[in-house]
Protein backbone atom coordinates (compact mmCIF):
# COMPACT_ATOMS: atom_id res chain seq x y z
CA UNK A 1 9.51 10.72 -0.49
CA UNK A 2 11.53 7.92 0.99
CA UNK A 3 9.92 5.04 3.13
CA UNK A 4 11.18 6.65 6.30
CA UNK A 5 10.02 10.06 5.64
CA UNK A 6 6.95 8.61 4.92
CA UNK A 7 6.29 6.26 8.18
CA UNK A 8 7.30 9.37 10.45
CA UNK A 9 4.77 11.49 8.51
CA UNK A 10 1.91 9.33 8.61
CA UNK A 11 -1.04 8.00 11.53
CA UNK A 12 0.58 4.68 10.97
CA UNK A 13 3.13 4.73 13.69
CA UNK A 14 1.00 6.78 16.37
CA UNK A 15 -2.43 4.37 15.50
CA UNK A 16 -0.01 1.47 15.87
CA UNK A 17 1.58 2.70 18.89
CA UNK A 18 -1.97 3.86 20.81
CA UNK A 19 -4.43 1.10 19.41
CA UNK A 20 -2.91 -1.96 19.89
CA UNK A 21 0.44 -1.80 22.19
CA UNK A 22 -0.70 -5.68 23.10
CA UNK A 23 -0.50 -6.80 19.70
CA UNK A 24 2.55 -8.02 17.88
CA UNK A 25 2.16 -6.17 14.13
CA UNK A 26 2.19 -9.75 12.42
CA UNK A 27 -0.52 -11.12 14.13
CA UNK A 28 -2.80 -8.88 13.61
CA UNK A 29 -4.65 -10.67 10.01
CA UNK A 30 -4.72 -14.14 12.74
CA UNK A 31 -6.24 -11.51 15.54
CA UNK A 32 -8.79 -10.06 12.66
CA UNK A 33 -9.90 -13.52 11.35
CA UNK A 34 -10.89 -14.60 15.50
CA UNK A 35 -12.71 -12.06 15.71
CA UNK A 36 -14.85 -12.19 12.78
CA UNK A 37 -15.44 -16.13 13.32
CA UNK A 38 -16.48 -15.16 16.69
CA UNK A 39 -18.40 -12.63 15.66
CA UNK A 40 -20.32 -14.72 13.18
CA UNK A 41 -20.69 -18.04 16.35
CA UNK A 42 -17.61 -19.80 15.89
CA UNK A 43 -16.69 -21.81 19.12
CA UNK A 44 -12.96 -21.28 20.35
CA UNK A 45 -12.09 -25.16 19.40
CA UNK A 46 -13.83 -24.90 16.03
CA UNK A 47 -11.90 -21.75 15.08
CA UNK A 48 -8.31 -23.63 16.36
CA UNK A 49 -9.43 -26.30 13.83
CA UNK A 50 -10.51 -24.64 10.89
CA UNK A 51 -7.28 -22.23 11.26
CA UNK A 52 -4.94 -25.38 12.10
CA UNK A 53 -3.95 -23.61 15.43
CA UNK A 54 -4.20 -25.15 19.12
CA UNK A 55 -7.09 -24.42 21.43
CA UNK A 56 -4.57 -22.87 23.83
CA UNK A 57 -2.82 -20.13 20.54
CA UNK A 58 -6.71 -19.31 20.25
CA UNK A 59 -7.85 -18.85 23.47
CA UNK A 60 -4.95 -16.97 24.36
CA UNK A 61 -5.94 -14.06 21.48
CA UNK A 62 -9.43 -14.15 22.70
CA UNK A 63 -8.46 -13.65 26.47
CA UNK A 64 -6.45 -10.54 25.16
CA UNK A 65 -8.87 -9.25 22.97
CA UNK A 66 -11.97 -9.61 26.03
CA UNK A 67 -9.10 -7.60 28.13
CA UNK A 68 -9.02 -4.80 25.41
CA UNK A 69 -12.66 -4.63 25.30
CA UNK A 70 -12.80 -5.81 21.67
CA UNK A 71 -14.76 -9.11 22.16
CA UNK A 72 -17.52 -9.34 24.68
CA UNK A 73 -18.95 -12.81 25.88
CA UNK A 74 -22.43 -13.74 25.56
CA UNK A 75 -24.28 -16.63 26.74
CA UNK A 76 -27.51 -16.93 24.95
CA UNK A 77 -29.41 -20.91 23.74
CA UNK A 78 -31.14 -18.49 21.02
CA UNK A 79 -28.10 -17.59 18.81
CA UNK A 80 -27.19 -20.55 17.08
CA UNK A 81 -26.31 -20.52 13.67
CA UNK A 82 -27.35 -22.73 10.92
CA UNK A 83 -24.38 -25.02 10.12
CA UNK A 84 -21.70 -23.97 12.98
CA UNK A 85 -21.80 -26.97 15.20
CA UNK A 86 -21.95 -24.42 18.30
CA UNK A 87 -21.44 -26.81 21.69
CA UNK A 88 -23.82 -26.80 24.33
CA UNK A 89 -21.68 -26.05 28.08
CA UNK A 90 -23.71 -26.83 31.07
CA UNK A 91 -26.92 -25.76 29.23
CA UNK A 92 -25.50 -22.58 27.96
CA UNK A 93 -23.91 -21.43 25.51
CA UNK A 94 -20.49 -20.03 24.84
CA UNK A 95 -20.50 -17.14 22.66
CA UNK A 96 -18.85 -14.09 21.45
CA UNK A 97 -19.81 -10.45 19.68
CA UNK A 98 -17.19 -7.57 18.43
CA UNK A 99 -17.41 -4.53 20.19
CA UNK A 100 -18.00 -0.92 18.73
CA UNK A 101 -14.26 -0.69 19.62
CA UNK A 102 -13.41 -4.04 17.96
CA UNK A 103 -15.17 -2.70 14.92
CA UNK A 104 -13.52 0.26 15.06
CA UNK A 105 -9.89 -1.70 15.71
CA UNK A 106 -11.17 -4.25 11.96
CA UNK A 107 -11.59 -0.65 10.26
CA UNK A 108 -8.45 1.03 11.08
CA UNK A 109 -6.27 -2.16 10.01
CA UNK A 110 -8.14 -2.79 6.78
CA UNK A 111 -7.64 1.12 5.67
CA UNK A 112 -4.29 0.47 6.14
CA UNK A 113 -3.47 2.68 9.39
CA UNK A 114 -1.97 -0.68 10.32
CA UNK A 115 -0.54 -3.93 9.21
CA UNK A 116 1.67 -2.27 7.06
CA UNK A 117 4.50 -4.70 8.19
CA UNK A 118 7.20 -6.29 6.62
CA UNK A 119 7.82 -10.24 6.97
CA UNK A 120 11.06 -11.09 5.43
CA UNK A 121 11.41 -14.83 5.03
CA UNK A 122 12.26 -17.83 2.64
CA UNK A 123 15.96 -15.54 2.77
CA UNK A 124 18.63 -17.71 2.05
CA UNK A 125 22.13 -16.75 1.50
CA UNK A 126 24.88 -19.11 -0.11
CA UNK A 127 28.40 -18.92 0.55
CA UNK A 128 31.22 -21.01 -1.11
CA UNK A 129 33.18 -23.69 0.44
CA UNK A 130 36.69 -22.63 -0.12
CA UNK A 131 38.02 -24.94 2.09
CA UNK A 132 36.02 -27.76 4.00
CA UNK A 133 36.00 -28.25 7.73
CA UNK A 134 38.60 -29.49 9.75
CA UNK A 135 37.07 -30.12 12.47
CA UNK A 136 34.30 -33.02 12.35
CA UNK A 137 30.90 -31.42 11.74
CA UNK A 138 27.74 -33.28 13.36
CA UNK A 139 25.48 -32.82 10.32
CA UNK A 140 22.15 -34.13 10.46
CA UNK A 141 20.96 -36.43 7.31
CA UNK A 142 17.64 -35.43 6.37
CA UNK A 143 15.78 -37.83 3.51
CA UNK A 144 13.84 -35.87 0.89
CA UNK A 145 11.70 -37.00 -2.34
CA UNK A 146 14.71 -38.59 -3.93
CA UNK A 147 17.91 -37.48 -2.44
CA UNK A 148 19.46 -36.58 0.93
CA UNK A 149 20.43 -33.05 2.63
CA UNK A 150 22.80 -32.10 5.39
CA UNK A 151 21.29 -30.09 8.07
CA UNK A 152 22.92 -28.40 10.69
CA UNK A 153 21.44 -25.83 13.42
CA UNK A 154 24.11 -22.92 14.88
CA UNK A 155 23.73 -19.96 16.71
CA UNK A 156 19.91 -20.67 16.74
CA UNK A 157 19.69 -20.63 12.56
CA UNK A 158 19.50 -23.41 10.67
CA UNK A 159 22.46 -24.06 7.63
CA UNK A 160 22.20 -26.74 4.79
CA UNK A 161 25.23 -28.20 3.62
CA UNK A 162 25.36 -28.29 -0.13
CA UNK A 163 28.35 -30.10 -1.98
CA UNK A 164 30.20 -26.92 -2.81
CA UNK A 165 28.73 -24.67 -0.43
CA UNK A 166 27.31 -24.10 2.49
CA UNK A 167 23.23 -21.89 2.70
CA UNK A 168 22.10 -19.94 5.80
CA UNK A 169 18.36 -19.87 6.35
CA UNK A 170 17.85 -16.36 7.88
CA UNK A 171 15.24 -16.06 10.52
CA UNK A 172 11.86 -14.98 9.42
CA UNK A 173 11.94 -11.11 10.88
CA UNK A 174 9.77 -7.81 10.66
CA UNK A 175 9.43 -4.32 10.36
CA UNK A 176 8.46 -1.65 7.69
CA UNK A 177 12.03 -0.84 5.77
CA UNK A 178 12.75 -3.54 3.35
CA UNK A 179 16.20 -2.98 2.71
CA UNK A 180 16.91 -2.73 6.59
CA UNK A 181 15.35 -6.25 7.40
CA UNK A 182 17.51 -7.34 4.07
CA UNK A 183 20.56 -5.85 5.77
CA UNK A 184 19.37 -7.12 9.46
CA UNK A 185 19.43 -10.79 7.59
CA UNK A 186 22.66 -10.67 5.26
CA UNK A 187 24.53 -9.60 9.24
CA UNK A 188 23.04 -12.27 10.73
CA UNK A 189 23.73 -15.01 8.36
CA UNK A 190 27.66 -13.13 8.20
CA UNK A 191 27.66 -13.86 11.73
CA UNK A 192 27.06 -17.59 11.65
CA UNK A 193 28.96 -17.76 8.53
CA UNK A 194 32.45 -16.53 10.64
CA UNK A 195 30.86 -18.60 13.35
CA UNK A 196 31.51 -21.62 11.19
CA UNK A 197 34.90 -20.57 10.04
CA UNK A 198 35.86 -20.34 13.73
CA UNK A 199 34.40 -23.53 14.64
CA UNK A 200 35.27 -25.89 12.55
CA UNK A 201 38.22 -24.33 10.77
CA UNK A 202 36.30 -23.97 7.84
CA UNK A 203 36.96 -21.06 4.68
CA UNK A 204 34.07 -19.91 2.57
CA UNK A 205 33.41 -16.95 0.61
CA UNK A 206 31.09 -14.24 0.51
CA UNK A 207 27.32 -14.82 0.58
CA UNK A 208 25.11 -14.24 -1.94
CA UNK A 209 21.18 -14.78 -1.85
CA UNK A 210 20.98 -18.24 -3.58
CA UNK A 211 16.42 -17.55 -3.88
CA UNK A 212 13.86 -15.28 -4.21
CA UNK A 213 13.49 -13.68 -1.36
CA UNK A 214 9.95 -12.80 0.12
CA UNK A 215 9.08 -9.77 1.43
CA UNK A 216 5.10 -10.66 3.14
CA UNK A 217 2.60 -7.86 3.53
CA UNK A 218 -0.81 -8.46 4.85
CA UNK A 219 -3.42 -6.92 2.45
CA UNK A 220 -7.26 -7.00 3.19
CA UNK A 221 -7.58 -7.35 -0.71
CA UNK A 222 -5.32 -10.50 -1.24
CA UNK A 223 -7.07 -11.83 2.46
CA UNK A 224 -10.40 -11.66 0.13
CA UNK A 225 -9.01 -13.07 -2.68
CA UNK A 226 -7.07 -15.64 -1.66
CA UNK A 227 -9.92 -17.18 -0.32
CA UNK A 228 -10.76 -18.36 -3.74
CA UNK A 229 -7.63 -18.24 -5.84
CA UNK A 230 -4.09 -17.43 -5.67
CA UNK A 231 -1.70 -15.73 -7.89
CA UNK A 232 1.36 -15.58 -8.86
CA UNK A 233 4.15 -13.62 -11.20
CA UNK A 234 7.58 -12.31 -11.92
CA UNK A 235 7.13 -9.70 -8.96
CA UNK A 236 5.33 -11.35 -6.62
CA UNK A 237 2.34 -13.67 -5.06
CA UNK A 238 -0.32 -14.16 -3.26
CA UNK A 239 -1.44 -16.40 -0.97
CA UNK A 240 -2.98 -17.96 2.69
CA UNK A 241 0.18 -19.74 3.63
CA UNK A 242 0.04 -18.00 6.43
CA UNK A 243 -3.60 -18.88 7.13
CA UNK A 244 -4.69 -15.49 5.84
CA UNK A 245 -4.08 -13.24 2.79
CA UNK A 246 -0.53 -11.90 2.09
CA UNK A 247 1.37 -10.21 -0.61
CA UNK A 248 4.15 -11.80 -1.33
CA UNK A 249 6.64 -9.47 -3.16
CA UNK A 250 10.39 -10.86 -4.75
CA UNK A 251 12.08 -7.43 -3.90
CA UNK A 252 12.75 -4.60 -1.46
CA UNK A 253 12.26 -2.20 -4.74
CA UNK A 254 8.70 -3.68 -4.56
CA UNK A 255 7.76 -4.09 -1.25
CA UNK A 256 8.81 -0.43 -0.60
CA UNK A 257 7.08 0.87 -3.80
CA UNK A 258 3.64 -0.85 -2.44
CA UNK A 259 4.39 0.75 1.38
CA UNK A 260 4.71 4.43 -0.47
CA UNK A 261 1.56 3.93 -2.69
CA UNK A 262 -0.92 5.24 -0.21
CA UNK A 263 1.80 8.19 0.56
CA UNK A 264 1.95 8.81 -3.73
CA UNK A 265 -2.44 8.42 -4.15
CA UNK A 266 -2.53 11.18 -1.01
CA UNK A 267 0.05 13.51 -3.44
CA UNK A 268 -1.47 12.48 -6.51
CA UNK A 269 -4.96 13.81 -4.77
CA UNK A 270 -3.60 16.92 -3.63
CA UNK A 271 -2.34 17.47 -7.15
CA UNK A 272 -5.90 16.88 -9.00
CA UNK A 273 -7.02 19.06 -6.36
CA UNK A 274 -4.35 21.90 -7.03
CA UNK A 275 -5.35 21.51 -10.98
CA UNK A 276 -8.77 21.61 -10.27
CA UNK A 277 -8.34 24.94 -8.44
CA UNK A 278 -6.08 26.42 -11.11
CA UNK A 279 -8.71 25.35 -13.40
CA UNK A 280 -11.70 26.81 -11.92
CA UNK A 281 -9.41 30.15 -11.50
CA UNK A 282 -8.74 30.01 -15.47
CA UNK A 283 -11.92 29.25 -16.11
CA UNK A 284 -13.14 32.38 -14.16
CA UNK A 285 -10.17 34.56 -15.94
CA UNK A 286 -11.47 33.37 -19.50
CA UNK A 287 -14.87 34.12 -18.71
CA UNK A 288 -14.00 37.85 -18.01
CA UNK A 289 -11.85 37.68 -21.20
CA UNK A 290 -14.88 36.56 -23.27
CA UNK A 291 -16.87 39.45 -21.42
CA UNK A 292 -14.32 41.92 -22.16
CA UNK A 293 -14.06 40.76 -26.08
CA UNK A 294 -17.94 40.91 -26.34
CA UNK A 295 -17.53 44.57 -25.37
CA UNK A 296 -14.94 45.04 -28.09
CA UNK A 297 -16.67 43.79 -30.57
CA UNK A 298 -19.35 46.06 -29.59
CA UNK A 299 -17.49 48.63 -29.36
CA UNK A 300 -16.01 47.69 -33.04
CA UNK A 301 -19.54 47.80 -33.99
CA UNK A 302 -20.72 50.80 -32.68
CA UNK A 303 -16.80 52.61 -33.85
CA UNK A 304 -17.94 51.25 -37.86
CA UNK A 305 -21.63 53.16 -37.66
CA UNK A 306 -19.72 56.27 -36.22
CA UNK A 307 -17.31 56.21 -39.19
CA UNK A 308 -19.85 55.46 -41.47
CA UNK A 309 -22.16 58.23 -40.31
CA UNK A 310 -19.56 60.57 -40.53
CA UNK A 311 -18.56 59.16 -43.80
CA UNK A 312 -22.10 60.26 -45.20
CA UNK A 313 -21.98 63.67 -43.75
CA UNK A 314 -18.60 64.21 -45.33
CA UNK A 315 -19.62 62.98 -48.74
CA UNK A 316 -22.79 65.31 -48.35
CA UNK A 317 -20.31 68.76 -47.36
CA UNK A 318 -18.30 67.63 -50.28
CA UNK A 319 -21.21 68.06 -52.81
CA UNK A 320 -22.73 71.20 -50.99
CA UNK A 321 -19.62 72.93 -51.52
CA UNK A 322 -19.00 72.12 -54.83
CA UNK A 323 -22.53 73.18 -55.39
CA UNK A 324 -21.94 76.55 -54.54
CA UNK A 325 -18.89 76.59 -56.48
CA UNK A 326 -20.51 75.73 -59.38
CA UNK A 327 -23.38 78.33 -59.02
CA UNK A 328 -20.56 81.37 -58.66
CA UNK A 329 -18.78 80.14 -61.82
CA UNK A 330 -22.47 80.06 -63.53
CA UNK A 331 -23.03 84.10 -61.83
CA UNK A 332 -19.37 85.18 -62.69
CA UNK A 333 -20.10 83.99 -66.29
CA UNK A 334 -23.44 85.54 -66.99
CA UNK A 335 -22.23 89.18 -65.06
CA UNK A 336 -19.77 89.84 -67.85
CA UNK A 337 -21.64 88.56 -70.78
């Protein structure tokens, strides 16, 4: 099954579509994190400080989520918790709970129904200077660790000049086809790439991705995880650079084989379900066949004390005849003597 098949088959796009219209896909881990701080007596500025967000980005998502009915406000000088610094406002206290509907909303996204969306960033694609500029570019000297970089901003993306070449940062963009956002990228960065060429009377050759390009997934296992520990390998990693668990995968092949596992565990399911049924249906059919082979052998049995019965009564004619042959010869012989 390919990706598409699979997100026009699933509940993903209508639970999506019907649950949370409000809610960009990608925010969703930051939406599911305010709520459970909330939830457990957080204070709006606390949770903007321990997330390294503004007070204004948080209380934004909790306005939303009140409108939605997910969060409901409570003002109680009872439920403080041990250790949260709750503030005191005009004597009372500003507080928040999750709603049976909020609850619901945390369940759906962690069984995956949702959140199954792509980020596609750290994409860069290289192209080679094959002539420089001819027109004066107005580069802009940036000082790193131990050397300088060229940086440039056109068309709204940002480009690094490199001695022999020149890299496009692609835009950090989502959705739930790999190899489309790949595509969507490789267009735009061919865009500013002829953009340049145009501009500044510049020639460079075709782009090629010059790093490993991520491909993000939020994944409520990796959120748990990466609370204590992050990993990292050939395929992938996983991390909270986003201020909440992501997978981190190197390639579309990967990202899309992770998207189509739930799809392949539902077959694989329906499979050991299938076996199991053709099992119990053979198991049925051999019981009958043992029944039936008992009865053979019975039969077998009963066939062997027929034949020997009849074997007896033969062997038992056989002598009575020969018995009365005998006693004729033994008459015949003693009438003419």
């Amino acid at each position: 099954m390919t990706l598409d098949r699979f997100i026009k088959s699933s509940k993903f796009e209508r639970t999506t579509s019907t649950l949370t219209p409000q809610f960009r896909p990608h925010s969703l881990p930051l939406i599911i994190r305010i709520m459970r701080m909330l939830d457990d007596g957080y204070y709006p500025a606390r949770i903007a400080g321990l997330l390294g967000k503004t007070r204004s980005h948080i209380h934004y998502y909790i306005k939303k989520l009140e409108k939605v009915g997910f969060i409901e406000k409570q003002e109680s000088l009872k439920t403080i918790k041990k250790g949260l610094y709750v503030r005191k406002s005009r004597g009372a206290l500003t507080l928040y709970h999750i709603t049976q509907a909020g609850t619901n909303f945390i369940a759906g996204i962690e069984r995956g129904a949702l959140g199954r969306v792509v980020r596609l960033h750290n994409c860069y694609f290289k192209y080679p200077i094959l002539r420089g500029a001819v027109k004066l570019i107005d580069w802009r000297k940036v000082e790193l660790n131990n050397w300088t970089q060229l940086i440039g901003l056109e068309l709204g993306l940002k480009v690094r000049k490199n001695p022999k070449s020149v890299e496009v940062i692609a835009p950090v963009v989502e959705g739930r086809n790999p190899y489309r956002l790949l595509l969507e990228a490789k267009e735009q960065a061919d865009v500013l790439a002829g953009h340049l060429e145009q501009k500044f009377g510049m020639v460079l050759g075709r782009g090629k991705l010059s790093r490993k390009t991520h491909f993000g997934i939020y994944d409520p296992v990796a959120n748990e995880l990466t609370k204590y520990m992050e990993f990292s390998g050939a395929r992938g990693k996983m991390d909270q650079s986003e201020t909440y668990g992501e997978l981190d995968l190197f390639s579309p092949e990967a990202a899309e084989e992770y998207l189509v596992m739930p799809a392949k565990i539902s077959h694989l399911e329906s499979d050991i379900s299938d076996v199991k049924a053709s099992m119990q249906i053979f198991g049925a059919g051999m019981r009958e066949h043992m029944k039936l082979i008992a009865n053979v052998e019975k039969l077998v049995v009963e066939l062997r004390e027929v034949v020997r019965v009849l074997s007896g009564k033969k062997e038992l004619l056989k002598n009575t005849v020969l018995e009365k042959k005998v006693q004729s010869s033994l008459t015949d012989f003693a009438d003419s003597h």
